[in-house]
C-alpha atoms as a PDB file:
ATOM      1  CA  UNK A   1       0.000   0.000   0.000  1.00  0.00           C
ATOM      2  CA  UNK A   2       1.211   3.414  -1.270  1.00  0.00           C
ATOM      3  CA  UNK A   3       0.993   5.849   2.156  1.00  0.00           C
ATOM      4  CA  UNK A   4      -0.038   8.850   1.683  1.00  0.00           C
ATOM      5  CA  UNK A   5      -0.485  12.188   4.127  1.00  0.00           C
ATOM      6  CA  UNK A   6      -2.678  15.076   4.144  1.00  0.00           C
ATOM      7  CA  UNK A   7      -0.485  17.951   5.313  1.00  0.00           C
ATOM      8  CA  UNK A   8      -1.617  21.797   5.906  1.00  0.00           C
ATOM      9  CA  UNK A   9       0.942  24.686   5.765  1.00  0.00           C
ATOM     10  CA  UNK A  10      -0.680  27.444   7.756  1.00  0.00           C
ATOM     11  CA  UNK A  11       0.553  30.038   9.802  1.00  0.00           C
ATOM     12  CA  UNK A  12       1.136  29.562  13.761  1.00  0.00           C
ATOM     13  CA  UNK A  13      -2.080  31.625  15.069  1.00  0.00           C
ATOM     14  CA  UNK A  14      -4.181  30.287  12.237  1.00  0.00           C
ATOM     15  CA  UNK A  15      -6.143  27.386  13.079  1.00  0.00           C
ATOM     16  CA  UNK A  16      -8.813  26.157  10.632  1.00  0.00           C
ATOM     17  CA  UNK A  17      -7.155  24.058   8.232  1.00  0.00           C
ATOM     18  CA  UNK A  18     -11.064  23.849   6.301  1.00  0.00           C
ATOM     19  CA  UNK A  19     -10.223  27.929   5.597  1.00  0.00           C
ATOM     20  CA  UNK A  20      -6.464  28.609   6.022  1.00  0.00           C
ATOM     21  CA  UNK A  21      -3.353  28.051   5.039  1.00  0.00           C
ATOM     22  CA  UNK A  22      -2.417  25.139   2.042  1.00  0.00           C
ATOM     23  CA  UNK A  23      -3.426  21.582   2.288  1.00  0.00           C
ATOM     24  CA  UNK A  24      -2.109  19.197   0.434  1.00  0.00           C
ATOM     25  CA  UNK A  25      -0.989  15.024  -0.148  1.00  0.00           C
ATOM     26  CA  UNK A  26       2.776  13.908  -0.644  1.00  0.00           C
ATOM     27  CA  UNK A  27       4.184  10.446  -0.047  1.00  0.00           C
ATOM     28  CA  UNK A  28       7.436  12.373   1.542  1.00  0.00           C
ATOM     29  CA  UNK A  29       5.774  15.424   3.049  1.00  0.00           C
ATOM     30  CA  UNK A  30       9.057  17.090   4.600  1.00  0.00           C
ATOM     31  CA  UNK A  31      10.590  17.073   1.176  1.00  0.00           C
ATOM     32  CA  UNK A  32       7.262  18.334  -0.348  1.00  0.00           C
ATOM     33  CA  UNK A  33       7.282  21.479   2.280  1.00  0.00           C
ATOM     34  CA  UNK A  34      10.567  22.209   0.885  1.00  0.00           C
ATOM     35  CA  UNK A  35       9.655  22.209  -2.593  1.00  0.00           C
ATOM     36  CA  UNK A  36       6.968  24.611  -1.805  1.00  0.00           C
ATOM     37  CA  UNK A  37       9.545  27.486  -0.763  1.00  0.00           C
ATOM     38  CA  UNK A  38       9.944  27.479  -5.116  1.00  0.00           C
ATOM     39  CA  UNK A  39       6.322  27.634  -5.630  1.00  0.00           C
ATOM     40  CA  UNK A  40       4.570  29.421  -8.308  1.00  0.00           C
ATOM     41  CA  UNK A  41       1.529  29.588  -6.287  1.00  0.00           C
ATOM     42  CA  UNK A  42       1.528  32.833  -5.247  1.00  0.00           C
ATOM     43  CA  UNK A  43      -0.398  32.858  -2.309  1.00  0.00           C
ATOM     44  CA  UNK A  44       1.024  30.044  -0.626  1.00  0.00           C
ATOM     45  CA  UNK A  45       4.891  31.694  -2.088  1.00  0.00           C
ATOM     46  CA  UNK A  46       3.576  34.701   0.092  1.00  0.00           C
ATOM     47  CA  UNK A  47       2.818  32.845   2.942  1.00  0.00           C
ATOM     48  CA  UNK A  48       6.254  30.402   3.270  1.00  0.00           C
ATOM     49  CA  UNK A  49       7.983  33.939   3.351  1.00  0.00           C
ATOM     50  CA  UNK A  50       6.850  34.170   6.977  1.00  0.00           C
ATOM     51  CA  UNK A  51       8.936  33.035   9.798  1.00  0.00           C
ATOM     52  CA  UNK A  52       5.971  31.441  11.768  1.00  0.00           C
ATOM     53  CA  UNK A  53       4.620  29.303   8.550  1.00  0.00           C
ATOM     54  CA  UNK A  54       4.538  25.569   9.970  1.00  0.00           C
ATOM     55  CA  UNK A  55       3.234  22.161   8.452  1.00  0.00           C
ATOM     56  CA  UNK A  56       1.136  19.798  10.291  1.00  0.00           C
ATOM     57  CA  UNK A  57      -0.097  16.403   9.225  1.00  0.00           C
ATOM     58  CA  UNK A  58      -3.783  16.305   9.366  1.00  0.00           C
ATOM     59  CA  UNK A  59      -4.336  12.460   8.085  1.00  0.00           C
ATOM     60  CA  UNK A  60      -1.995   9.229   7.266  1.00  0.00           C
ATOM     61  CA  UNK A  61      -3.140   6.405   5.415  1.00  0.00           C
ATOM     62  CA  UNK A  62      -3.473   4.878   1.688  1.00  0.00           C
ATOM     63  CA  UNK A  63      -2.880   7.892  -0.968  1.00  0.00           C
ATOM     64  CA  UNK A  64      -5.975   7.339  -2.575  1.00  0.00           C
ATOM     65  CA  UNK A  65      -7.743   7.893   0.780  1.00  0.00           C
ATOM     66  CA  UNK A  66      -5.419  11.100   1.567  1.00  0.00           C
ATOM     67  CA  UNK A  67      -6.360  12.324  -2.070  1.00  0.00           C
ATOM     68  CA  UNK A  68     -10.357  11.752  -0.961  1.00  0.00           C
ATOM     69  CA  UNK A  69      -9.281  14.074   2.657  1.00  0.00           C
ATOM     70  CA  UNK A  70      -7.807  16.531   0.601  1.00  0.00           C
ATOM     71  CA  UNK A  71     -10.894  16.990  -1.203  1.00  0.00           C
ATOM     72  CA  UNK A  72     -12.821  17.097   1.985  1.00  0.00           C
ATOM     73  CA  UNK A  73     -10.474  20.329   3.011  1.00  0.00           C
ATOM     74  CA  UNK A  74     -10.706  21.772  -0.076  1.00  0.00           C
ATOM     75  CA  UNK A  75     -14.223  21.091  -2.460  1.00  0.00           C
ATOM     76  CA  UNK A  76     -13.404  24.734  -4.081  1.00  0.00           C
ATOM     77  CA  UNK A  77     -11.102  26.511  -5.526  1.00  0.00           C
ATOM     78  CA  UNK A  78      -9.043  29.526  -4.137  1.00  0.00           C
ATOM     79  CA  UNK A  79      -9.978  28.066  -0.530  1.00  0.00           C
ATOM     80  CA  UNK A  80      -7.089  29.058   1.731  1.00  0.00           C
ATOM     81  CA  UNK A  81      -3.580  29.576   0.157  1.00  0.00           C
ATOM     82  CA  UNK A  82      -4.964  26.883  -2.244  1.00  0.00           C
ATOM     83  CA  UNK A  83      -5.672  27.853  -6.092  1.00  0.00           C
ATOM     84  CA  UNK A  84      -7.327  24.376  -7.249  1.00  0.00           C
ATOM     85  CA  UNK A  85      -9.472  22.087  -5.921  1.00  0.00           C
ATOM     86  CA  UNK A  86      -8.165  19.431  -3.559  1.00  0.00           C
ATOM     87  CA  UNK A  87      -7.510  15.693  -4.632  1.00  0.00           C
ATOM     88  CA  UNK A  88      -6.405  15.745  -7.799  1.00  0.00           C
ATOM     89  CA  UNK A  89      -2.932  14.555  -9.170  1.00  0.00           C
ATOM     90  CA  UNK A  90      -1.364  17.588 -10.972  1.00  0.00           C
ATOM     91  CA  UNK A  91      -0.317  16.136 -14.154  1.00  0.00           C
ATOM     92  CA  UNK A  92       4.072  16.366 -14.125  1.00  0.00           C
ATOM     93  CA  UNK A  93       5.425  17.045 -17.519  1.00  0.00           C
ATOM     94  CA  UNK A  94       8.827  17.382 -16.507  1.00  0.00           C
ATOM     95  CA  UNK A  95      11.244  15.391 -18.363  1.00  0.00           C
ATOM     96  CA  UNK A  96       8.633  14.020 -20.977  1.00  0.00           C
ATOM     97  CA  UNK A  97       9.741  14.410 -25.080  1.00  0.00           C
ATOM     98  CA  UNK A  98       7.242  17.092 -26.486  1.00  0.00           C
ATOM     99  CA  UNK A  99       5.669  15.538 -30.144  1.00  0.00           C
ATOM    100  CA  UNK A 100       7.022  18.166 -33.243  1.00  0.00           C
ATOM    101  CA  UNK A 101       3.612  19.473 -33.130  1.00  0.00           C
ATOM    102  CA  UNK A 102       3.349  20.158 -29.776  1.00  0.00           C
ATOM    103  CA  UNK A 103       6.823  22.244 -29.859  1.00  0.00           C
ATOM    104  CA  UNK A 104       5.047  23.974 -32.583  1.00  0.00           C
ATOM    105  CA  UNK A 105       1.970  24.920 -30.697  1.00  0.00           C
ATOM    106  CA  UNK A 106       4.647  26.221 -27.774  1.00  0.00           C
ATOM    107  CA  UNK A 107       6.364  28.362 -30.233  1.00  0.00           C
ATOM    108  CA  UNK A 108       3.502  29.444 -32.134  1.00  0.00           C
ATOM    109  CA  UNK A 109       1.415  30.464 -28.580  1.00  0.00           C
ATOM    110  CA  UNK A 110       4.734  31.819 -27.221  1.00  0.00           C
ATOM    111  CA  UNK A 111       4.695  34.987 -29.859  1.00  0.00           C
ATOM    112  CA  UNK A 112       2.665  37.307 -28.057  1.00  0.00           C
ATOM    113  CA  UNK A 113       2.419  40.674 -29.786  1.00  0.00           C
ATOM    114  CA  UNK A 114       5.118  40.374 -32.040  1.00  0.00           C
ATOM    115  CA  UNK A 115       4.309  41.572 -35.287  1.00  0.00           C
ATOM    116  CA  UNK A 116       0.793  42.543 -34.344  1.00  0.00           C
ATOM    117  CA  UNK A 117      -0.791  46.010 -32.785  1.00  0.00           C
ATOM    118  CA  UNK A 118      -3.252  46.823 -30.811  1.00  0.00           C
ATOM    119  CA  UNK A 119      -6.404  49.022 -32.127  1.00  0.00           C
ATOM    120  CA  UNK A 120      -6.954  51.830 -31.431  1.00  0.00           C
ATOM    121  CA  UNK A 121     -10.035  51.403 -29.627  1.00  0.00           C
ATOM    122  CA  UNK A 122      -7.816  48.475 -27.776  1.00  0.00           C
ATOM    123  CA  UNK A 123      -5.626  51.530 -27.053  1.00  0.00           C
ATOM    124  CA  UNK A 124      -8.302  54.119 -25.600  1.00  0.00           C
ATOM    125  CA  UNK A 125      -9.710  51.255 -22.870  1.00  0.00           C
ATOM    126  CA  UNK A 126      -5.493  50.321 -21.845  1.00  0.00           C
ATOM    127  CA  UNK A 127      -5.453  54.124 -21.447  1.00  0.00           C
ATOM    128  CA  UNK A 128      -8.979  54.658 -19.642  1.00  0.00           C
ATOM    129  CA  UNK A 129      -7.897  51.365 -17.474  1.00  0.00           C
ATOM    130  CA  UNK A 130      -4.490  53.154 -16.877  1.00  0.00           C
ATOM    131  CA  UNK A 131      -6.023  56.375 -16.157  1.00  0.00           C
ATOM    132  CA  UNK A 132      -8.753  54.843 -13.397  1.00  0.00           C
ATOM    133  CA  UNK A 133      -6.538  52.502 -11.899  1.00  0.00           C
ATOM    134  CA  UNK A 134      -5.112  53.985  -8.512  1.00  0.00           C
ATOM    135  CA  UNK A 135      -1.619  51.305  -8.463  1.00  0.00           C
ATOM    136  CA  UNK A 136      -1.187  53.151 -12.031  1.00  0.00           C
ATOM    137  CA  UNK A 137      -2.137  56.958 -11.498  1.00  0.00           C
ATOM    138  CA  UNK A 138       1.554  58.009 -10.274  1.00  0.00           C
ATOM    139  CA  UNK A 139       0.466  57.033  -7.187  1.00  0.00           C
ATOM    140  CA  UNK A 140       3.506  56.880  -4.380  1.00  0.00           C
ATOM    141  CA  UNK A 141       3.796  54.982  -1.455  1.00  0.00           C
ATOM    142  CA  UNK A 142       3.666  56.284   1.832  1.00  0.00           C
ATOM    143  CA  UNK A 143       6.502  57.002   4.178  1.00  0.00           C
ATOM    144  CA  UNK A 144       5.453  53.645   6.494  1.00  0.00           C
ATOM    145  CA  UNK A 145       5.103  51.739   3.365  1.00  0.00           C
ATOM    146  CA  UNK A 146       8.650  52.646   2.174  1.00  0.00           C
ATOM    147  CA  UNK A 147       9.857  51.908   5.437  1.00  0.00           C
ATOM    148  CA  UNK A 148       8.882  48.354   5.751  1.00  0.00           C
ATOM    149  CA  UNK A 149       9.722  47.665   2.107  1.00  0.00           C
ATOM    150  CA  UNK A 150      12.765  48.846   2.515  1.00  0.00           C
ATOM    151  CA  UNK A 151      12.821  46.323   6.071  1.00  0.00           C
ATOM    152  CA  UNK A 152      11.612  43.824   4.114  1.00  0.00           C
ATOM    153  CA  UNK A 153      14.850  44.226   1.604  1.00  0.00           C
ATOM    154  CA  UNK A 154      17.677  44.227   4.157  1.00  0.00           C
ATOM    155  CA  UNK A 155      16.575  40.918   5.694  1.00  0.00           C
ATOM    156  CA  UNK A 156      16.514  39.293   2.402  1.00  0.00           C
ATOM    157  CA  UNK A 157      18.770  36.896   2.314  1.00  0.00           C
ATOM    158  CA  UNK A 158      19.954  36.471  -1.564  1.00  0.00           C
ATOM    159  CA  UNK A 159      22.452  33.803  -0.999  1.00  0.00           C
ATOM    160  CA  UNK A 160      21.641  31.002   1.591  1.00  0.00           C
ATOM    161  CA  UNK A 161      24.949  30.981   2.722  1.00  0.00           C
ATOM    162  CA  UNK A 162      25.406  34.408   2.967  1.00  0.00           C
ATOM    163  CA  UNK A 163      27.684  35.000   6.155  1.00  0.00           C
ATOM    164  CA  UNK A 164      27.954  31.550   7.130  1.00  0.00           C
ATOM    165  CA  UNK A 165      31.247  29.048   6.025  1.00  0.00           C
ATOM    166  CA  UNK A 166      31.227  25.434   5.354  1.00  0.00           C
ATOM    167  CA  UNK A 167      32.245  22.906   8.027  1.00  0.00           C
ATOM    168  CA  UNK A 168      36.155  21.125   7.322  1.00  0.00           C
ATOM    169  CA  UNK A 169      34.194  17.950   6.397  1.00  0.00           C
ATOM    170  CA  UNK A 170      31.942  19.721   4.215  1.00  0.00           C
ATOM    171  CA  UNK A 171      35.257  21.672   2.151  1.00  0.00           C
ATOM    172  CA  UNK A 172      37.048  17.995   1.731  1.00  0.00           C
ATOM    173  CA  UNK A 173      33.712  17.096   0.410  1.00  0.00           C
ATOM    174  CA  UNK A 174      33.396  19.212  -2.337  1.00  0.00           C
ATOM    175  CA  UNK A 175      37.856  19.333  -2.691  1.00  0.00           C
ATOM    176  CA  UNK A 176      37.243  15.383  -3.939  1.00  0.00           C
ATOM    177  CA  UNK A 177      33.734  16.423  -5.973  1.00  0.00           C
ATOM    178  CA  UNK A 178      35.998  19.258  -8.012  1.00  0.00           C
ATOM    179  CA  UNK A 179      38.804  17.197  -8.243  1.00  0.00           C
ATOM    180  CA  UNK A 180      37.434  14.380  -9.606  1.00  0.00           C
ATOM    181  CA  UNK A 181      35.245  16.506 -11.896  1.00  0.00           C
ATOM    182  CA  UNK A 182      38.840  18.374 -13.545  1.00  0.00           C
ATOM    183  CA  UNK A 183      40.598  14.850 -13.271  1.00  0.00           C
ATOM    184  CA  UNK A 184      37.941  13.148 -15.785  1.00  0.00           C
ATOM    185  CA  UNK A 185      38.865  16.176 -18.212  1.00  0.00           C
ATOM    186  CA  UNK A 186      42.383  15.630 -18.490  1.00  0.00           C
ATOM    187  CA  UNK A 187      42.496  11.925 -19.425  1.00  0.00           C
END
């Protein structure tokens, strides 16, 4: 039998995993939490920038019966930090030859605007949209919001080992890795 666990990502101080927070099934759900940090989900990306984000598992048995809870925690979409429905199996196209056709339907989607314009009735509503929209009327932020953006920016770390050093062990490690990596090239 294939185990499988419910898990929900939530903040500390939330505590409804039916309306917070991201649920979701993995076979290996430490490793899955992980992967999350590189989501493109944006709401849960938002919410595993916080400090107090923690995972709890909320059910562990078969996956097909995990797949079944998730849907229990989330019928709808854009429940939670959640953007589809739960219990289905996103399909995982990594790694998987592409057909000539299908490349073609990638490039020929992938063009955008190029070669084309817009009307110029097209161009009046961007402009009226432009002109009504408050995030696009030169409006600035406010003295508070600067300051915690600017907060936010000098505790970002860029590099994860940004003022830390590797253990000896660790440096011997990756010595041998490099060397054998330069020794294959010279033979």
């Amino acid at each position: 039998m294939e185990v499988g666990y419910v898990y929900w990502i939530h903040l500390k101080d939330q505590w409804d995993p039916t309306e917070d927070g991201y649920v979701g099934v993995s076979k290996n759900p430490e490793v899955r939490f992980k992967q999350h940090r590189k989501t493109k989900n944006p709401l849960l990306a938002e919410g595993m920038k916080s400090p107090d984000v923690v995972m709890d598992i909320l059910f562990v048995g078969s996956y097909e019966c995990a797949m079944m809870r998730e849907r229990c925690f989330r019928p709808r979409p854009n429940m939670g930090w959640n953007i589809n429905i739960g219990g289905k199996v996103p399909p995982n196209q990594k790694g998987k030859p592409k057909s000539e056709q299908t490349k073609q339907l990638i490039s020929q989607n992938n063009v955008g605007m190029k070669g084309k314009k817009h009307s110029e009735e097209t161009k009046e509503m961007m402009r009226r949209n432009r002109k009504n929209n408050p995030s696009f009327a030169g409006k600035k932020h406010s003295d508070e919001t600067k300051k915690k953006l600017s907060e936010i920016a000098k505790n970002r770390k860029t590099n994860p080992m940004s003022g830390r050093k590797h253990s000896p062990e660790t440096r011997i490690l990756i010595s041998n890795k490099m060397r054998k990596h330069t020794d294959k090239g010279e033979n």
